[in-house]
Protein backbone atom coordinates (compact mmCIF):
# COMPACT_ATOMS: atom_id res chain seq x y z
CA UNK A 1 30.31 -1.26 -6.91
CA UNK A 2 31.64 -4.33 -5.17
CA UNK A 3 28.49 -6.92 -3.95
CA UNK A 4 28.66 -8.88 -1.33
CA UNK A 5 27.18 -12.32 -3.49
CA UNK A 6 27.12 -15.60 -0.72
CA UNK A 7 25.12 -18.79 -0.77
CA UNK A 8 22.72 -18.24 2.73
CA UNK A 9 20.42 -21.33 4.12
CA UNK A 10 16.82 -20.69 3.73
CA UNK A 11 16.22 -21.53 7.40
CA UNK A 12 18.42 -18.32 8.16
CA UNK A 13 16.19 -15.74 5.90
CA UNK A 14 13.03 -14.16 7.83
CA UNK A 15 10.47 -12.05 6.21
CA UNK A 16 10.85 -7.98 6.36
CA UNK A 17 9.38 -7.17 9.52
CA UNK A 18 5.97 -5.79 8.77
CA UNK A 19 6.80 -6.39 5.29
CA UNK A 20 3.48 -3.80 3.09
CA UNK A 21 3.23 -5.68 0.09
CA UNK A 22 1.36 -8.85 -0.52
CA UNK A 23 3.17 -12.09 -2.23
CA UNK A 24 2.29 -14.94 -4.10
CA UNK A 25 -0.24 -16.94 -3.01
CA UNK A 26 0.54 -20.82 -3.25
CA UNK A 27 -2.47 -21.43 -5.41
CA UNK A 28 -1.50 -18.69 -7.81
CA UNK A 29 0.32 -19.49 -11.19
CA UNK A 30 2.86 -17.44 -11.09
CA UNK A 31 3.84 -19.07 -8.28
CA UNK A 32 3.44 -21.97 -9.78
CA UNK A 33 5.51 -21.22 -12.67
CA UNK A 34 8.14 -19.64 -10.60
CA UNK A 35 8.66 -22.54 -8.42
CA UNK A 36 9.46 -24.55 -11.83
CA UNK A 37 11.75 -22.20 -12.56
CA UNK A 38 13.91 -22.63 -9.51
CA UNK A 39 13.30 -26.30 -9.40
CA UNK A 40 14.75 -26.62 -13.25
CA UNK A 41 17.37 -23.64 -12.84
CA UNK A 42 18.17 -22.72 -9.18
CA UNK A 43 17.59 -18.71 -8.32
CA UNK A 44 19.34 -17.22 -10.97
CA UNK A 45 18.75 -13.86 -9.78
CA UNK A 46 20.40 -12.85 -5.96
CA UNK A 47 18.00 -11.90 -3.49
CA UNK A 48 19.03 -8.59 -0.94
CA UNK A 49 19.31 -9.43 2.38
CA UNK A 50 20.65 -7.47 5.75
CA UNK A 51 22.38 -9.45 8.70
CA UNK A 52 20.35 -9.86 12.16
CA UNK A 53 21.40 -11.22 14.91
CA UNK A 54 21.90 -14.81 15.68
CA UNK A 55 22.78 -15.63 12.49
CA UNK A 56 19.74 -14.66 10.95
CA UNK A 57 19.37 -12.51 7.69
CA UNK A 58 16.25 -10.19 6.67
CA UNK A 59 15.21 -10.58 3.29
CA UNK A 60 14.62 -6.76 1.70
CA UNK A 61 14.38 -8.14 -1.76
CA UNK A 62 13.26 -11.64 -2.99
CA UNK A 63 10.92 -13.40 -1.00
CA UNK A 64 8.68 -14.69 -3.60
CA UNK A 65 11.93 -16.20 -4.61
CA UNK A 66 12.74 -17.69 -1.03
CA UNK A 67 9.55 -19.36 -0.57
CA UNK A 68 9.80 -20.67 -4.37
CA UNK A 69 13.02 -22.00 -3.26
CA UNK A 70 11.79 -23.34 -0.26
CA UNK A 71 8.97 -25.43 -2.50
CA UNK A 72 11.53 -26.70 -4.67
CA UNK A 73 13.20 -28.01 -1.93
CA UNK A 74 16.35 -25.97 -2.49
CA UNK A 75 18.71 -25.27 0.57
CA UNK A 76 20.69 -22.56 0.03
CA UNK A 77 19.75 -19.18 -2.07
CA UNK A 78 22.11 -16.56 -3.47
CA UNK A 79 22.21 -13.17 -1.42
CA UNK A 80 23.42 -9.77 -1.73
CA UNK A 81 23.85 -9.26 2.01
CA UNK A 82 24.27 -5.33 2.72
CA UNK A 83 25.56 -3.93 5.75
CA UNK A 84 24.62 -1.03 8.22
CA UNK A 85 21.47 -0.52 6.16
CA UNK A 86 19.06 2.06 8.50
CA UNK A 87 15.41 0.88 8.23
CA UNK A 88 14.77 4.01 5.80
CA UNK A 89 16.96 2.43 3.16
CA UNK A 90 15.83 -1.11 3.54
CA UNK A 91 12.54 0.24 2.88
CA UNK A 92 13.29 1.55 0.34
CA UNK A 93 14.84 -1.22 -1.04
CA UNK A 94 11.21 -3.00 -0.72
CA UNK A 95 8.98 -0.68 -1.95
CA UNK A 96 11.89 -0.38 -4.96
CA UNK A 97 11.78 -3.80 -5.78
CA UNK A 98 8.50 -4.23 -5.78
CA UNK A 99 7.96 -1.14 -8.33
CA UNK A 100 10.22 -2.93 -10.18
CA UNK A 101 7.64 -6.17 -10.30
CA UNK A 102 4.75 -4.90 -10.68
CA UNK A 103 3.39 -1.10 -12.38
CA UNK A 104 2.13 1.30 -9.71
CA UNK A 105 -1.40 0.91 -10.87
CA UNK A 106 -1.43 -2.90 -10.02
CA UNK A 107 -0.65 -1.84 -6.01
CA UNK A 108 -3.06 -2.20 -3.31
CA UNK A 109 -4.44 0.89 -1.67
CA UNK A 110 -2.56 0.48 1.41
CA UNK A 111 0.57 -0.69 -0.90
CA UNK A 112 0.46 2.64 -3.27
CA UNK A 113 0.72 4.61 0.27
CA UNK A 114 3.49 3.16 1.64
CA UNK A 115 5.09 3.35 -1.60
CA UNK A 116 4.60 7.24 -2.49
CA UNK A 117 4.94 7.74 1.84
CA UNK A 118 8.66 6.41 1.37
CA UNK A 119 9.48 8.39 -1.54
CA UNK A 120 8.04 11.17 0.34
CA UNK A 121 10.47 11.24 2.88
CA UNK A 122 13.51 10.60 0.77
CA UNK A 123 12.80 13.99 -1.25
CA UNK A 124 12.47 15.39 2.08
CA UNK A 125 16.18 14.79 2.76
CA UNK A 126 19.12 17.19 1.00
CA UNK A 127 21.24 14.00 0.09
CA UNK A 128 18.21 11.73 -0.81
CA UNK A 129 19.18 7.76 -0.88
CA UNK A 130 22.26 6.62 -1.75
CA UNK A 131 22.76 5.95 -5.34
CA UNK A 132 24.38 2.36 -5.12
CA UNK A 133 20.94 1.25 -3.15
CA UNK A 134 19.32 1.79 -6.60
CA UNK A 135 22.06 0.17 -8.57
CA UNK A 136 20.96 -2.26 -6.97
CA UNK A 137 17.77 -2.23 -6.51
CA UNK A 138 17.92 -2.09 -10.62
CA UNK A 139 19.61 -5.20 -10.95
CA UNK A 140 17.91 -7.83 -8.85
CA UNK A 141 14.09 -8.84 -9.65
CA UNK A 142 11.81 -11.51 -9.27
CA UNK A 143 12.69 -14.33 -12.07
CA UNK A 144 9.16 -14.36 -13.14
CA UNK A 145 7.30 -11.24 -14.44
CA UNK A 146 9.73 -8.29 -14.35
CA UNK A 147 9.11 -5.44 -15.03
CA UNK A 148 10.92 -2.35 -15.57
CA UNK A 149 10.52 0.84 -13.42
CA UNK A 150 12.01 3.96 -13.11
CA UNK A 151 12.35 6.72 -10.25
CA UNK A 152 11.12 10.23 -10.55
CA UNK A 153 9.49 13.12 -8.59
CA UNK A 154 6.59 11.49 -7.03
CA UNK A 155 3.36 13.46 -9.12
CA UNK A 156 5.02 12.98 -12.66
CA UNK A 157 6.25 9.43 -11.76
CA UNK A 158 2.57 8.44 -10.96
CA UNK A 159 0.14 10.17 -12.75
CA UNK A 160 -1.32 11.33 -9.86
CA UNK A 161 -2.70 14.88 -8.52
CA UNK A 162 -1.50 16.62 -5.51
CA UNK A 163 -3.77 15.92 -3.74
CA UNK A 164 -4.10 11.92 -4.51
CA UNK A 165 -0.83 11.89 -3.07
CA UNK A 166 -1.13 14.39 -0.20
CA UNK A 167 -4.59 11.52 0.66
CA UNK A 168 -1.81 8.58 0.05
CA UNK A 169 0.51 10.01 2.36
CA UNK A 170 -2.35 10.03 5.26
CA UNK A 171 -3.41 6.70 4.47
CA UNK A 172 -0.14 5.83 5.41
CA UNK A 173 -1.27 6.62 8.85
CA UNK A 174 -3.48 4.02 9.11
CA UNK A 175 -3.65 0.92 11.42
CA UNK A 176 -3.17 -1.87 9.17
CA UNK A 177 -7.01 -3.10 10.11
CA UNK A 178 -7.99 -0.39 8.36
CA UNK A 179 -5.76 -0.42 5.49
CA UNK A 180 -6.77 -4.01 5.15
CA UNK A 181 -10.68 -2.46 4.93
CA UNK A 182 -9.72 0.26 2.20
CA UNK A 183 -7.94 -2.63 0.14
CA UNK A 184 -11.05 -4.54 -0.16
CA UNK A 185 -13.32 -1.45 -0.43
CA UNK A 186 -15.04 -1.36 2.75
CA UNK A 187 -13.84 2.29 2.98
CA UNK A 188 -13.39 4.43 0.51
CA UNK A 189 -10.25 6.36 0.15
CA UNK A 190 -12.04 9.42 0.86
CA UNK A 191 -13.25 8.34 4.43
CA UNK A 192 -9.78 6.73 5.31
CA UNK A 193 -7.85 9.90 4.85
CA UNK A 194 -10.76 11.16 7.64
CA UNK A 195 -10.15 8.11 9.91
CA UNK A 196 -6.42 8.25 9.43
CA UNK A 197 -6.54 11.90 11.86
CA UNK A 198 -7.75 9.50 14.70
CA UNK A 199 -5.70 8.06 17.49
CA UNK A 200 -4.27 4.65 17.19
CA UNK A 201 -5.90 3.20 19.85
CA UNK A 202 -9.74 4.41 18.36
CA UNK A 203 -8.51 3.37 14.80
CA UNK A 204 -8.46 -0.04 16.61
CA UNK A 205 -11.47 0.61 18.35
CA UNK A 206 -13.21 1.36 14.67
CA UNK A 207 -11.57 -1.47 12.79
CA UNK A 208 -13.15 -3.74 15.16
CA UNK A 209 -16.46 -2.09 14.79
CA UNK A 210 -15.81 -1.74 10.99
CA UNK A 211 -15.01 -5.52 10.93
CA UNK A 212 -18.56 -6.39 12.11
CA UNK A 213 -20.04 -4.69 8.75
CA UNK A 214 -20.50 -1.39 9.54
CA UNK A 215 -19.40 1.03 6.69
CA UNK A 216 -18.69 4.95 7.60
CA UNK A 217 -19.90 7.31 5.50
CA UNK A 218 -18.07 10.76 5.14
CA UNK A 219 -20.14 12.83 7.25
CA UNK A 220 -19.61 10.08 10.09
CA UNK A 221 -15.98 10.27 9.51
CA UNK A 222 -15.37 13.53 9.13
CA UNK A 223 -17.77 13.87 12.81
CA UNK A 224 -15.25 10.86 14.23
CA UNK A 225 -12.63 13.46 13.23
CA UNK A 226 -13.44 16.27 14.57
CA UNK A 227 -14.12 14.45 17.68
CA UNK A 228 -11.26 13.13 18.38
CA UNK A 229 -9.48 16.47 17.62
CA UNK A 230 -11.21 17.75 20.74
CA UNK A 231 -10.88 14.93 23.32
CA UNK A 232 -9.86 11.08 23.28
CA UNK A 233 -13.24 8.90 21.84
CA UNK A 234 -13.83 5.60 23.94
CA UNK A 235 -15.82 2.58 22.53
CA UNK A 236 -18.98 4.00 23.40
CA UNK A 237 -18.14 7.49 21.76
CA UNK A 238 -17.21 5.82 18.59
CA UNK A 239 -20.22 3.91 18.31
CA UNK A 240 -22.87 6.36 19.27
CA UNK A 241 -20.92 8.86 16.10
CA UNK A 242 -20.96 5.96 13.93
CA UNK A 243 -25.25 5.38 14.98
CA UNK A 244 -25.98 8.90 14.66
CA UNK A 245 -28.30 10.32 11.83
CA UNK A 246 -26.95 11.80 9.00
CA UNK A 247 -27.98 14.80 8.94
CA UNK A 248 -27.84 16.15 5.28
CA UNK A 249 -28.22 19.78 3.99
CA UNK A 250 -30.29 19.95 0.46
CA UNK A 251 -28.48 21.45 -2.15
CA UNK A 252 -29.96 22.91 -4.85
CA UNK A 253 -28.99 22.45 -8.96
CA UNK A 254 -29.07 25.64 -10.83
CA UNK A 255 -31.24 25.57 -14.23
CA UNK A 256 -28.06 26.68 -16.20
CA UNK A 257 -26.49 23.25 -14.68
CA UNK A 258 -29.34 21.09 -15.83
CA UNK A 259 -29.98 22.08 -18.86
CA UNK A 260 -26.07 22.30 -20.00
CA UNK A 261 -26.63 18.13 -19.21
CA UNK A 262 -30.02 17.39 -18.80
CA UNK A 263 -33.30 17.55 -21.66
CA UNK A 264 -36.40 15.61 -21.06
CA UNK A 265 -35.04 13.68 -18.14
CA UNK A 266 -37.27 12.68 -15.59
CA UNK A 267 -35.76 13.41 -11.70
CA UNK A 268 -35.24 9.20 -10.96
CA UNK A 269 -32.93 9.08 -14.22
CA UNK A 270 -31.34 12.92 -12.99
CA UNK A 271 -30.38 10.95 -9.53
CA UNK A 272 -29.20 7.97 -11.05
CA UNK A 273 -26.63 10.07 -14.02
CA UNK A 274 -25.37 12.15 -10.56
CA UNK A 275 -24.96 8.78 -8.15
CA UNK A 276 -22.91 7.17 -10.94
CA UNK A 277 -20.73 10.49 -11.41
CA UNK A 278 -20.51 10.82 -7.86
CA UNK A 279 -19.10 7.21 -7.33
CA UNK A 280 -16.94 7.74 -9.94
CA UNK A 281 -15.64 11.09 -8.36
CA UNK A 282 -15.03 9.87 -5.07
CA UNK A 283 -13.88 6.03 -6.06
CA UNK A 284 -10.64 8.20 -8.23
């Protein structure tokens, strides 16, 4: 496979447009280390870019590297620059490369989803993605921290259950004020997948309500759902869901339940064991 390899000004290269993975933070040492690394040895490793217009390239793969560059006070950055790329494969060139970086289980909420959402649709096509994308992919990391990782059907390649990926895939779906709320457990996953059925425009509505401190439970979300499956929620319809009781139905343990797991507990340590295993439930 021929490559495309060109020395590109760092002024030309501008971030993937809403690019779903978060970089290096300036504080962080890896950063740190990396820009040491290009200050002592240059970018050893080409970055993947795709031309815009005006001169301007789109970095798909490397911009830890580009703003490590940019520190160092470097100019110019090797590129792979790729051609007639549709957005699908640039994508897929992202979420790739960052696989590639870091193991699945170090991802973000918002990050797994747009990961397993992409590999989604490529299995969804008869021809899948071109093979030389992930020839390449393969050969161009970060120059700090790599990490090796390999494609497969999406279940066995994560570890994950049907339906973990089937809530992934609607988590997708999300505004990315809400995403931003699952990441840092505001939500759980269990009431996004809920909120991720509503209309764009009363996700916003929520987020800014959610952003204020007030946290959904599922019975709220699943009513906000339902809902907005049977007519468009304003402001005011989102709120008074969101204020309404709870009401919940008692459910009663059977004795063969208890006493497989429970002998000469008293009913505060009973609720206690089944909030734990409940958080623990819904939290996976």
């Amino acid at each position: 496979m021929s490559r495309n390899y060109q020395e590109i000004s760092v002024h030309s290269l501008v971030p993937f447009k809403d690019h779903p993975f978060k970089l290096y933070a300036p504080e962080e040492q890896r950063f740190t280390d990396m820009v040491e690394s290009v200050h002592a040895n240059g970018v050893l490793t080409p970055i993947i870019v795709r031309p815009l217009s005006e001169g301007k390239y789109e970095i798909l793969s490397g911009h830890n590297r580009v703003e490590a560059a940019r520190e160092a006070g470097l100019e110019t950055v090797p590129a792979i620059v790729r051609e007639g790329l549709s957005d699908d494969e640039a994508m897929f060139i992202v979420t790739e490369t960052n696989l590639i970086q870091r193991s699945f289980a170090d991802l973000k909420h918002s990050e797994r989803a747009v990961v397993i959402a992409v590999h989604y649709e490529s299995m969804k096509k008869k021809s899948g993605y071109r093979s030389d994308l992930l020839d390449e992919v393969e050969s161009t990391s970060d120059q700090v921290g790599l990490r090796s990782k390999t494609s497969g059907k999406i279940g066995e390649h994560y570890g994950l259950s049907s339906t973990t990926i089937k809530r992934y895939l609607r988590v997708d779906k999300l505004i990315q004020g809400l995403k931003d709320l699952l990441d840092v457990d505001r939500i759980g996953i269990v009431v996004a997948v809920s909120l991720s059925y509503l209309r764009e425009h009363e996700q916003e509505i929520l987020a800014g309500l959610l952003s204020r401190g007030t946290k959904p439970t599922m019975k709220r979300a699943e009513a906000l759902r339902k809902e907005s499956a049977e007519r468009e929620l304003s402001e005011e319809d989102i709120v008074q869901i969101l204020k309404k009781p709870a009401k919940t139905k008692p459910h009663k343990i059977s004795v063969e339940l208890m006493e497989r797991y429970f002998t000469d507990t008293d009913e505060s340590e009973i609720e206690a064991v089944i909030a734990e295993a409940l958080a623990a439930y819904f939290d996976k």
